[in-house]
C-alpha atoms as a PDB file:
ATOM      1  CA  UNK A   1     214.642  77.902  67.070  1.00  0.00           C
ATOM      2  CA  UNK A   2     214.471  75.402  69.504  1.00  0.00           C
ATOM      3  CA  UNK A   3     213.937  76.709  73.377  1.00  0.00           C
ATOM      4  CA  UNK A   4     213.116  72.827  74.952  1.00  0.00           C
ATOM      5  CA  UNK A   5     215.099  72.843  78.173  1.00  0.00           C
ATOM      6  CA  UNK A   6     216.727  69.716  77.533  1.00  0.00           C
ATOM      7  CA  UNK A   7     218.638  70.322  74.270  1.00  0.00           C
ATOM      8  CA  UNK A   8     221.482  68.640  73.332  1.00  0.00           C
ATOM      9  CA  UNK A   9     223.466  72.673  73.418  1.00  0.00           C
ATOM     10  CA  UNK A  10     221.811  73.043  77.826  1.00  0.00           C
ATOM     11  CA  UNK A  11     223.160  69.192  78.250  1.00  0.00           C
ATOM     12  CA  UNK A  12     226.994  69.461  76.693  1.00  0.00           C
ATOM     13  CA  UNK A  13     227.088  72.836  79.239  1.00  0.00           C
ATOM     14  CA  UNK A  14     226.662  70.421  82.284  1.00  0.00           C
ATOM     15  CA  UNK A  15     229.025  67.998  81.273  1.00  0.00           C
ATOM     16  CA  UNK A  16     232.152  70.038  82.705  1.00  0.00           C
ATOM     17  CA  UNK A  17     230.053  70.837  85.985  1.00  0.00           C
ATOM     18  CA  UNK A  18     229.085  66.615  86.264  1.00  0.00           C
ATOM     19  CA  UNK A  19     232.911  65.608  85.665  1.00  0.00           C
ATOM     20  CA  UNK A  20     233.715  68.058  88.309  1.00  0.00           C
ATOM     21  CA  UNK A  21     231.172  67.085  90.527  1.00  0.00           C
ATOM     22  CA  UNK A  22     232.477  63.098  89.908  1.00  0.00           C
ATOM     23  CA  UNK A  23     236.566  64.627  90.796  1.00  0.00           C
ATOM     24  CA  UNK A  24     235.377  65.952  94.268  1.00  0.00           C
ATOM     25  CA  UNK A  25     236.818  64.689  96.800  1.00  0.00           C
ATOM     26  CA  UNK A  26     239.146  65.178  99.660  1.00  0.00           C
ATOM     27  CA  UNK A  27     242.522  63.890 100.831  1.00  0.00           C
ATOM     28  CA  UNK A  28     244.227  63.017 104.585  1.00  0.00           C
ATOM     29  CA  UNK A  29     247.354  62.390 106.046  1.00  0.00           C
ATOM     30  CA  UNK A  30     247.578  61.867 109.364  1.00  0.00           C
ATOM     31  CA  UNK A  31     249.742  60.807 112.422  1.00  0.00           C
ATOM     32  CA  UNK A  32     248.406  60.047 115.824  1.00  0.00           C
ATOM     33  CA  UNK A  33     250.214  59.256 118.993  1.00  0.00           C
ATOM     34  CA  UNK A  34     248.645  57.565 122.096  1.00  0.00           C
ATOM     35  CA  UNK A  35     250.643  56.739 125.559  1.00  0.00           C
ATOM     36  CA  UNK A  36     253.839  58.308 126.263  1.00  0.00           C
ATOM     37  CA  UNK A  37     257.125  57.577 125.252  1.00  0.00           C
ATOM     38  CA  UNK A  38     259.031  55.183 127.669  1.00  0.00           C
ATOM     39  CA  UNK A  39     262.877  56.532 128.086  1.00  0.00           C
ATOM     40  CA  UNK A  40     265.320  54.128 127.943  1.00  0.00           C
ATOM     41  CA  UNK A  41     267.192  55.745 130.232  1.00  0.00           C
ATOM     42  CA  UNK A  42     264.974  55.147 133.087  1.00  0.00           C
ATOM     43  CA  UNK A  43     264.427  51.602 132.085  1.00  0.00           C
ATOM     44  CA  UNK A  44     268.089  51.326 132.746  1.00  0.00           C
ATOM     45  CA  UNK A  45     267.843  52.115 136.236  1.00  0.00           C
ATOM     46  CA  UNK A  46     265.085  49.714 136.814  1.00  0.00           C
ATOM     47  CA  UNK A  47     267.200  46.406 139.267  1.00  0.00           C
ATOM     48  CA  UNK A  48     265.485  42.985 138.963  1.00  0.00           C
ATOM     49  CA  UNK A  49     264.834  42.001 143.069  1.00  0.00           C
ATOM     50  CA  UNK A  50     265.464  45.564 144.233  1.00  0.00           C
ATOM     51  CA  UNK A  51     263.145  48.086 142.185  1.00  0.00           C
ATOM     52  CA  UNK A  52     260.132  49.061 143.967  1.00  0.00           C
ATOM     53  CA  UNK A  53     256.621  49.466 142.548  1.00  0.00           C
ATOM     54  CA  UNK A  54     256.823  53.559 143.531  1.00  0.00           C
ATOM     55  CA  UNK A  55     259.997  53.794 142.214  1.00  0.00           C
ATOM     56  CA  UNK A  56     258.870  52.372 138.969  1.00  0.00           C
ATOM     57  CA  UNK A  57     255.679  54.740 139.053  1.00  0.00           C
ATOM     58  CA  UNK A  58     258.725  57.706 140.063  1.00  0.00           C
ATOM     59  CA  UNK A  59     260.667  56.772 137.401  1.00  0.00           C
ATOM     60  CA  UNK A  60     258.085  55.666 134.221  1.00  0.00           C
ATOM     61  CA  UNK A  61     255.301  57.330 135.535  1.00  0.00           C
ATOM     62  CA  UNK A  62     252.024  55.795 135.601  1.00  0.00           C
ATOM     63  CA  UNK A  63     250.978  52.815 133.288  1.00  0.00           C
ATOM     64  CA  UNK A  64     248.844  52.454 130.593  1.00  0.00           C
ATOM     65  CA  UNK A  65     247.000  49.458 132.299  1.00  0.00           C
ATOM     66  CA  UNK A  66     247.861  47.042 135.376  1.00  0.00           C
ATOM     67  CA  UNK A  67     247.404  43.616 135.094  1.00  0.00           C
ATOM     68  CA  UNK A  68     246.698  41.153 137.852  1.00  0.00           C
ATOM     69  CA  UNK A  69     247.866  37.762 136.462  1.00  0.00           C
ATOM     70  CA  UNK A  70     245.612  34.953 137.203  1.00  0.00           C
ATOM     71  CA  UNK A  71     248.919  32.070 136.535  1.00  0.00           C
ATOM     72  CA  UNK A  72     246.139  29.165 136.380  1.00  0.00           C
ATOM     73  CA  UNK A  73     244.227  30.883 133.802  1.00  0.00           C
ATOM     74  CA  UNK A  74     247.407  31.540 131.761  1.00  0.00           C
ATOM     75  CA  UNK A  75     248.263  27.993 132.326  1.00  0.00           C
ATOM     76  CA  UNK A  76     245.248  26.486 131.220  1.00  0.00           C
ATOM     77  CA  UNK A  77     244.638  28.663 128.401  1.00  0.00           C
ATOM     78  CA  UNK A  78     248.430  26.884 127.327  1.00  0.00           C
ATOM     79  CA  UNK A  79     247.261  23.844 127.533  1.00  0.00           C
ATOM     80  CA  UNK A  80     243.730  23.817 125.977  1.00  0.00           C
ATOM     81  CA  UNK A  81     245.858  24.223 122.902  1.00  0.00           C
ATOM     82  CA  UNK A  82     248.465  21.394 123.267  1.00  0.00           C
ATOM     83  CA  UNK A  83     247.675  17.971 122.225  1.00  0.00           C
ATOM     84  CA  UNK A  84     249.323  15.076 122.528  1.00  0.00           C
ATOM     85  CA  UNK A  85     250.645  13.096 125.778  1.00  0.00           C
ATOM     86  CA  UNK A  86     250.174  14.208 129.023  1.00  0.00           C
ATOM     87  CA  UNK A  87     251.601  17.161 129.867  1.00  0.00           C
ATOM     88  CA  UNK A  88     252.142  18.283 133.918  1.00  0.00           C
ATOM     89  CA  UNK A  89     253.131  21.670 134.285  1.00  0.00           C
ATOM     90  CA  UNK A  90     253.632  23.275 137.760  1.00  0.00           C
ATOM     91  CA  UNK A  91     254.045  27.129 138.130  1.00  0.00           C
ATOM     92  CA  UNK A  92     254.137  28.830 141.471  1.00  0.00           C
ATOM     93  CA  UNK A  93     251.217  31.098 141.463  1.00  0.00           C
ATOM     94  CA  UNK A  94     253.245  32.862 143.775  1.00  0.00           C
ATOM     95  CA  UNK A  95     255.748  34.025 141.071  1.00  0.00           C
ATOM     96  CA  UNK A  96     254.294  37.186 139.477  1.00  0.00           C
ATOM     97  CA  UNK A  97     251.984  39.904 141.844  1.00  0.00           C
ATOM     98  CA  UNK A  98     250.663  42.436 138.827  1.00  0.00           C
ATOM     99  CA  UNK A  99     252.163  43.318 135.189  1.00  0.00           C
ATOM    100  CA  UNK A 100     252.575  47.470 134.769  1.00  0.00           C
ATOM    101  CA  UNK A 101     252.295  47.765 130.782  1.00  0.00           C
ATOM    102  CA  UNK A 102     253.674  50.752 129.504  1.00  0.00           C
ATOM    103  CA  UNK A 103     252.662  51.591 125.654  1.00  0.00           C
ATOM    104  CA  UNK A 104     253.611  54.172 123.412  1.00  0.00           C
ATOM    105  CA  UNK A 105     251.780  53.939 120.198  1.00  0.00           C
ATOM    106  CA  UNK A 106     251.940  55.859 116.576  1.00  0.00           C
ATOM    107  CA  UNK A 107     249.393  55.568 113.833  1.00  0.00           C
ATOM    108  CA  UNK A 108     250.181  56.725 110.391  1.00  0.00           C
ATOM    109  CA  UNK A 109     247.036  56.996 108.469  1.00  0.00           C
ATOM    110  CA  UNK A 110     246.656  58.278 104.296  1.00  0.00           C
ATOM    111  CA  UNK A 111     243.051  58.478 102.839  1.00  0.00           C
ATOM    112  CA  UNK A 112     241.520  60.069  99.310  1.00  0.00           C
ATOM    113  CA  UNK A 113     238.245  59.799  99.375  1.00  0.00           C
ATOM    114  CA  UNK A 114     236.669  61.106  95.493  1.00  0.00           C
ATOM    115  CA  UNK A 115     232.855  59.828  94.254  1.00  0.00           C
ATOM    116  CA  UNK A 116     234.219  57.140  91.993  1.00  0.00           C
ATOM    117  CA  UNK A 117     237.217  56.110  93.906  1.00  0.00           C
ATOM    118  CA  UNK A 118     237.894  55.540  98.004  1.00  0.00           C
ATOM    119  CA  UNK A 119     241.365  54.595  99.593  1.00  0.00           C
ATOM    120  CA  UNK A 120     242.241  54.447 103.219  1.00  0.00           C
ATOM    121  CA  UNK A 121     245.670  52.773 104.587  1.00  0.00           C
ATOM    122  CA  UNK A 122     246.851  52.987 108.570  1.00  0.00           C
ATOM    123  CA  UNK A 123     249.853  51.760 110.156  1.00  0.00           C
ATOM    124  CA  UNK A 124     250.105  51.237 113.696  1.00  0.00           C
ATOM    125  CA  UNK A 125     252.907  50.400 115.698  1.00  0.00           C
ATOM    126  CA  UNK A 126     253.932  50.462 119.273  1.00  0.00           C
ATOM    127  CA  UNK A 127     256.899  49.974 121.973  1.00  0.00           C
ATOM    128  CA  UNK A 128     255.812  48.247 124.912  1.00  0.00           C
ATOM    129  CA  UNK A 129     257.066  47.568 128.028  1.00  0.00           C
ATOM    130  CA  UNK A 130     255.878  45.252 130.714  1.00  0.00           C
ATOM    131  CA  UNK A 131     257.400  45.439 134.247  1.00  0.00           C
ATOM    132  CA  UNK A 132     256.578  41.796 136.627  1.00  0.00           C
ATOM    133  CA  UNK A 133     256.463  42.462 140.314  1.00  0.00           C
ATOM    134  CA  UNK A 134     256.601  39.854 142.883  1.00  0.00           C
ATOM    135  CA  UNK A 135     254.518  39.923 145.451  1.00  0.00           C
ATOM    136  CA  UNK A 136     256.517  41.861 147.882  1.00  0.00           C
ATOM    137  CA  UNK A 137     256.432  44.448 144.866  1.00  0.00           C
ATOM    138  CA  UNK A 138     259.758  44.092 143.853  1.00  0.00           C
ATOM    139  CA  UNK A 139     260.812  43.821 140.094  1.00  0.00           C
ATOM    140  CA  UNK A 140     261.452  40.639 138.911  1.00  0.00           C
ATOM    141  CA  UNK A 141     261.565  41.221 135.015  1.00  0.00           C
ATOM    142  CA  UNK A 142     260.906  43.418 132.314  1.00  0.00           C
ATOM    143  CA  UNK A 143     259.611  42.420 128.616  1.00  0.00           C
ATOM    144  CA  UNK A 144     260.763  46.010 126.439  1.00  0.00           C
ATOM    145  CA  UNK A 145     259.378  45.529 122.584  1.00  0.00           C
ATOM    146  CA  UNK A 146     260.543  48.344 120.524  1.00  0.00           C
ATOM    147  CA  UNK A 147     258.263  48.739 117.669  1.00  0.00           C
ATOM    148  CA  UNK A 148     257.898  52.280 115.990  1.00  0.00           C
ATOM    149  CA  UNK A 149     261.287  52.790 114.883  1.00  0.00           C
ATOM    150  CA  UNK A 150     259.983  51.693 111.376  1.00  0.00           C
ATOM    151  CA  UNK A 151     257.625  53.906 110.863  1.00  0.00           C
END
């Protein structure tokens, strides 16, 4: 009789407890939101020339992030990317004040993660909505970019 520790009868027993071992894993699914969800309804009511930066904040609430725009900057980023003749481009730096951006975004995420075998997709999308003041802090535009509806 044969009482080694490492027969070939102790070795086939751990081969169901090693393929189980190699078939651990875990699975996700996941959704994630971030922002909150800009109605449509109060966009509507939002008047170029006559919408106030409170009523904006009254009616969307606060934004995700203000922006001060810096028009040169903008301008000259532009251009360091055209080439060609001479381009003159004039832009009244008094046009736009600050940006509100208003974002609502939704990540979709799917992972398995086993000892032989790792997968991991995520799908982000986002509305956005920018609202331009002047600088008397009146409206002047709005930029709305519906995005989430396909997820």
């Amino acid at each position: 009789m044969n009482t080694h520790p490492l027969n070939l009868r102790n070795l086939l027993k751990l081969i169901p407890l090693f393929s189980l071992a190699l078939l651990t894993g875990c699975v996700g699914i996941g959704r994630n939101y971030e922002g909150n969800d800009v109605l449509l309804d109060a966009l509507a009511k939002i008047e170029k020339g006559k919408t106030t930066r409170a009523e904006v904040l009254e009616l969307l609430g606060a934004p995700l992030r203000v922006d001060k725009v810096n028009i040169t900057a903008l301008t000259e980023q532009s251009l360091a990317r055209y080439e060609g003749e001479k381009l003159t481009l004039q832009i009244d730096p008094a046009l736009f004040d600050e940006i509100y951006v208003y974002e609502r975004k939704q990540t979709n995420t799917f992972f398995v993660f086993t000892f032989l075998f790792n997968y991991y997709r995520s799908d982000e999308r986002s509305d956005r909505l920018a609202v331009f003041f002047d600088r008397d802090g009146k409206v002047i535009g709005t930029g709305w970019t519906p995005g989430r509806k396909e997820l």
